[in-house]
N, C-alpha and C. Protein backbone atom coordinates (compact mmCIF):
# COMPACT_ATOMS: atom_id res chain seq x y z
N UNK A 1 0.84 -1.16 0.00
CA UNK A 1 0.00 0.00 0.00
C UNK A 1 0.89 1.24 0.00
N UNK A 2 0.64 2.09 -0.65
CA UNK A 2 1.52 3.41 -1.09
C UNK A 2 1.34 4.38 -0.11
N UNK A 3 1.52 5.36 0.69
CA UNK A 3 1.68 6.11 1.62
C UNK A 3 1.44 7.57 1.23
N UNK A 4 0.48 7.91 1.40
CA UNK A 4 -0.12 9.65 0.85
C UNK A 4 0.98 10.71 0.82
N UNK A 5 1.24 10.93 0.19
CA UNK A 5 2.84 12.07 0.01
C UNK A 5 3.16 13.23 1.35
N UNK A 6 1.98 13.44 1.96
CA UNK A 6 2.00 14.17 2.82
C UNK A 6 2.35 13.34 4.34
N UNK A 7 2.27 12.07 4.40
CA UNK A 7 2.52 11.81 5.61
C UNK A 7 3.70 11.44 5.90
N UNK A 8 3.95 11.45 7.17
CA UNK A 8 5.45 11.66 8.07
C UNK A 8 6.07 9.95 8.13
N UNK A 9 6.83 9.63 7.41
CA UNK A 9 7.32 8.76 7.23
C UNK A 9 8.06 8.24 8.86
N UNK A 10 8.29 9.03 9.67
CA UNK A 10 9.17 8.72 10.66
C UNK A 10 7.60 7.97 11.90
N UNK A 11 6.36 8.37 11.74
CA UNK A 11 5.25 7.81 12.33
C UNK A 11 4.42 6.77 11.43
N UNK A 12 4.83 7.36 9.99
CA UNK A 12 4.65 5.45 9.66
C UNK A 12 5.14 4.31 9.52
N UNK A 13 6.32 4.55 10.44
CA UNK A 13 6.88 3.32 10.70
C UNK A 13 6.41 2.54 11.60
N UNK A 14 5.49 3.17 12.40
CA UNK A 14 5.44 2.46 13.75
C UNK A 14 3.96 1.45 13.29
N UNK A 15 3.22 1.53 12.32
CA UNK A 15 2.23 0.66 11.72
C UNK A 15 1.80 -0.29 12.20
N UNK A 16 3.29 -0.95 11.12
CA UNK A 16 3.51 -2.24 11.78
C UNK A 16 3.76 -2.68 13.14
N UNK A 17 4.42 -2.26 13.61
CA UNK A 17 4.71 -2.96 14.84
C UNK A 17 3.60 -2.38 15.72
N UNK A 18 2.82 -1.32 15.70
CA UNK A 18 1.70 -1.17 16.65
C UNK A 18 0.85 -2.44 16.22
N UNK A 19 0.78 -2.68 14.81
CA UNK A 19 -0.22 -3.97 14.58
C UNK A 19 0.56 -5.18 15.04
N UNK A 20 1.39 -5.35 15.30
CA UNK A 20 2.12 -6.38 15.93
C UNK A 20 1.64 -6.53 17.27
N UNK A 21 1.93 -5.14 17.87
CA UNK A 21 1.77 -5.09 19.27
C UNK A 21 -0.03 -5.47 19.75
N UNK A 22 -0.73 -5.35 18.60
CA UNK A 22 -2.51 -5.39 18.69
C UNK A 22 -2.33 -6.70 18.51
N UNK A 23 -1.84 -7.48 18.53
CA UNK A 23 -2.06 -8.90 18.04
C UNK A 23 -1.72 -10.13 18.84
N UNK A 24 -0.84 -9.34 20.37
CA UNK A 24 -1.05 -9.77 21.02
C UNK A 24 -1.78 -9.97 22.08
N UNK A 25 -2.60 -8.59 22.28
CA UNK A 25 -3.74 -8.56 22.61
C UNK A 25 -4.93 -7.98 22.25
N UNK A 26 -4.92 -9.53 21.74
CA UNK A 26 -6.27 -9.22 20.40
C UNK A 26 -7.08 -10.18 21.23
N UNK A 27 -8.09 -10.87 20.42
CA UNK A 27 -9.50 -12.03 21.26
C UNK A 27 -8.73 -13.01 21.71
N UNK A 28 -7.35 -13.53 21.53
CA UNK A 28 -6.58 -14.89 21.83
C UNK A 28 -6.69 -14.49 23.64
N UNK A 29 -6.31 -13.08 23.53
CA UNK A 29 -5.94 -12.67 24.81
C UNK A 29 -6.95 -12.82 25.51
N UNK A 30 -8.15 -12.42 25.70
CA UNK A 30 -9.32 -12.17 26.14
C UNK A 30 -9.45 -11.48 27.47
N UNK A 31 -8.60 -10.60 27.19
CA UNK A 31 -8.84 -9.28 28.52
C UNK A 31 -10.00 -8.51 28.43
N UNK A 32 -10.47 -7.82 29.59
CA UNK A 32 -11.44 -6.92 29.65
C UNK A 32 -11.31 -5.88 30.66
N UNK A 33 -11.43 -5.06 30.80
CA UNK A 33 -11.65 -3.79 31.03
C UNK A 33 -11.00 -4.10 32.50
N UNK A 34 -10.65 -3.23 33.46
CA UNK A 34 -10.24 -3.77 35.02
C UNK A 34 -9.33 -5.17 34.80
N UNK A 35 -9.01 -6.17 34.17
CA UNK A 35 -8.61 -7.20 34.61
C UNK A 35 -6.82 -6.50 34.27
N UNK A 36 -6.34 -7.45 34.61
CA UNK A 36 -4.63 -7.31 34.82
C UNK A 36 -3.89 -7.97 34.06
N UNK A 37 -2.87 -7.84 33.79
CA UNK A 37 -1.81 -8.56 32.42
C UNK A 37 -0.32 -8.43 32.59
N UNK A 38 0.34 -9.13 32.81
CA UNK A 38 1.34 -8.89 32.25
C UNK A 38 2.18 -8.68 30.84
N UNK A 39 3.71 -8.27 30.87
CA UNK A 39 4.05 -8.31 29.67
C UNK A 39 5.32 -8.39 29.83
N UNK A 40 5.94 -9.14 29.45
CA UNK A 40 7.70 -9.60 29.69
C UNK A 40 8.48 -9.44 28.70
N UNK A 41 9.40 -8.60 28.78
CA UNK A 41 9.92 -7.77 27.75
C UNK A 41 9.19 -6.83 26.98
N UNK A 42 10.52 -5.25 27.93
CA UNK A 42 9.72 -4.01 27.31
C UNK A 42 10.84 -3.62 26.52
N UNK A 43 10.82 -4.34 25.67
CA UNK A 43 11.55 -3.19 24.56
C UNK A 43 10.32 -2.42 23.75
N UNK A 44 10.58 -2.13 22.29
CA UNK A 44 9.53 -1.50 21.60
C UNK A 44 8.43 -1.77 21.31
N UNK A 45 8.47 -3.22 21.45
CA UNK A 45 6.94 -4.06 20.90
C UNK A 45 6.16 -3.56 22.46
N UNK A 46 7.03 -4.64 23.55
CA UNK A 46 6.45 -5.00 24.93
C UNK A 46 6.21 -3.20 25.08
N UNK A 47 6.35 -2.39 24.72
CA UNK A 47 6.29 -1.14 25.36
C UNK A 47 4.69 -0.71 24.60
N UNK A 48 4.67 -0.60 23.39
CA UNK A 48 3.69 -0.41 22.65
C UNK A 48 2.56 -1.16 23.15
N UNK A 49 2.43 -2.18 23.57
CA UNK A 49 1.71 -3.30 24.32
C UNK A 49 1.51 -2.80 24.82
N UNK A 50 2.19 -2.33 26.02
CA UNK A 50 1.57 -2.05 27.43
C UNK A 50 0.51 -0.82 27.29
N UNK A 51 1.19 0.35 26.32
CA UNK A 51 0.33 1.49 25.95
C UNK A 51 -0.97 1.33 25.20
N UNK A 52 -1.13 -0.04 24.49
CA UNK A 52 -2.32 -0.47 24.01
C UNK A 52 -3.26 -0.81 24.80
N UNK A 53 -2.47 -1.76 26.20
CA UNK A 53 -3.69 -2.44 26.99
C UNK A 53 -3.95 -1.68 27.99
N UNK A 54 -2.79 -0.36 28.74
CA UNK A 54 -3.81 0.55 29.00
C UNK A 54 -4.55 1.26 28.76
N UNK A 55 -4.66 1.95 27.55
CA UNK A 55 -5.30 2.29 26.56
C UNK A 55 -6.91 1.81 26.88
N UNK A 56 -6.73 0.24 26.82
CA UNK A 56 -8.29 -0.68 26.64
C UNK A 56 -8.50 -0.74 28.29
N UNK A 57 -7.97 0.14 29.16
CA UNK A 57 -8.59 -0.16 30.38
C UNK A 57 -8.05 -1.36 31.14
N UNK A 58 -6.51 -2.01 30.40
CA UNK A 58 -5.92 -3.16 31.28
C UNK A 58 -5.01 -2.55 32.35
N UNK A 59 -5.10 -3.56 33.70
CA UNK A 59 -3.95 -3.12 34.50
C UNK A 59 -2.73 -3.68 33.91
N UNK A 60 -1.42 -3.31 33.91
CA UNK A 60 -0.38 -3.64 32.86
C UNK A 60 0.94 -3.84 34.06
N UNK A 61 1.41 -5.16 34.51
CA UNK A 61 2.75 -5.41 34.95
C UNK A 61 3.82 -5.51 34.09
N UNK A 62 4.97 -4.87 34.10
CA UNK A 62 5.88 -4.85 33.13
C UNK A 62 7.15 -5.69 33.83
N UNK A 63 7.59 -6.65 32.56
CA UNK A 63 8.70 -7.23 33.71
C UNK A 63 9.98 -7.18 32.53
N UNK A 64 10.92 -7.11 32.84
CA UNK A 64 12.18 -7.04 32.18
C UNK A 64 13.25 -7.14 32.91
N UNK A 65 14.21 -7.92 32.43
CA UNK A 65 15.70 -8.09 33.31
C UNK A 65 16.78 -6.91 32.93
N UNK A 66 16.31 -6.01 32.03
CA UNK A 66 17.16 -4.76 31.86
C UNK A 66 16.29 -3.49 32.72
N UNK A 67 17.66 -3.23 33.48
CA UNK A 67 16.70 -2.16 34.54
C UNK A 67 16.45 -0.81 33.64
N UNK A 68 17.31 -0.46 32.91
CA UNK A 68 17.08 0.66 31.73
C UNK A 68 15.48 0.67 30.63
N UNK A 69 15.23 -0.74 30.50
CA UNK A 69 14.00 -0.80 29.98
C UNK A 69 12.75 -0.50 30.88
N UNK A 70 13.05 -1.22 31.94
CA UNK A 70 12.18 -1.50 33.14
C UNK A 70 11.87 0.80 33.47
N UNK A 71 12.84 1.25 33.15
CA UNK A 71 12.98 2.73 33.66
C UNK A 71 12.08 3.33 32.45
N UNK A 72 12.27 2.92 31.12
CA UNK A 72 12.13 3.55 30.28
C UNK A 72 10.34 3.52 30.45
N UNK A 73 9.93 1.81 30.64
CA UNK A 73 8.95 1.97 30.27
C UNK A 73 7.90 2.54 31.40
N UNK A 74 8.22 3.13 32.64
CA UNK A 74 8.17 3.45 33.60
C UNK A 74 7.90 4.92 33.02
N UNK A 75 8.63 5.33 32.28
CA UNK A 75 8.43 7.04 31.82
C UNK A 75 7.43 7.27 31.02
N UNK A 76 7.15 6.45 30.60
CA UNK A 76 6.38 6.43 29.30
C UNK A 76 5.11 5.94 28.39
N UNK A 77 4.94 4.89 29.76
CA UNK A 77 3.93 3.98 29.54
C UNK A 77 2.90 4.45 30.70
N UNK A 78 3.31 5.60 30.80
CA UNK A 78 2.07 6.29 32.37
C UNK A 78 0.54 6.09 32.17
């Protein structure tokens, strides 16, 4: 699919991997609103995740063995 001349190439990158990140919690998942989730490994996907399922009203535990990620996604995933 071709990309409208006007849009910002540096935010359509993230497309894909936001649809990546929807796909893991999509109906397989079957969360709802109030319930709780984890997500193990926050790099860019696990981060996007977490901003999706709070987004949908999930409580979101983030776990990672890099304390720099664990910080990042701490800033950002509010």
């Amino acid at each position: 699919m071709k990309l409208h001349p006007d849009t910002d190439v540096k935010q359509a990158a993230y497309n894909t991997l936001g649809a990546i990140a929807m796909q893991g919690c999509g109906p397989g998942a079957d969360l709802r609103l109030g319930e709780s989730c984890a997500v193990i490994g926050l790099g860019l996907l696990g981060q996007l995740t977490c901003l999706l399922l709070r987004a949908a009203g999930v409580r979101v535990v983030g776990i990672d063995i890099d304390p720099a990620m664990v910080g990042s996604a701490a800033k950002h995933c509010r």
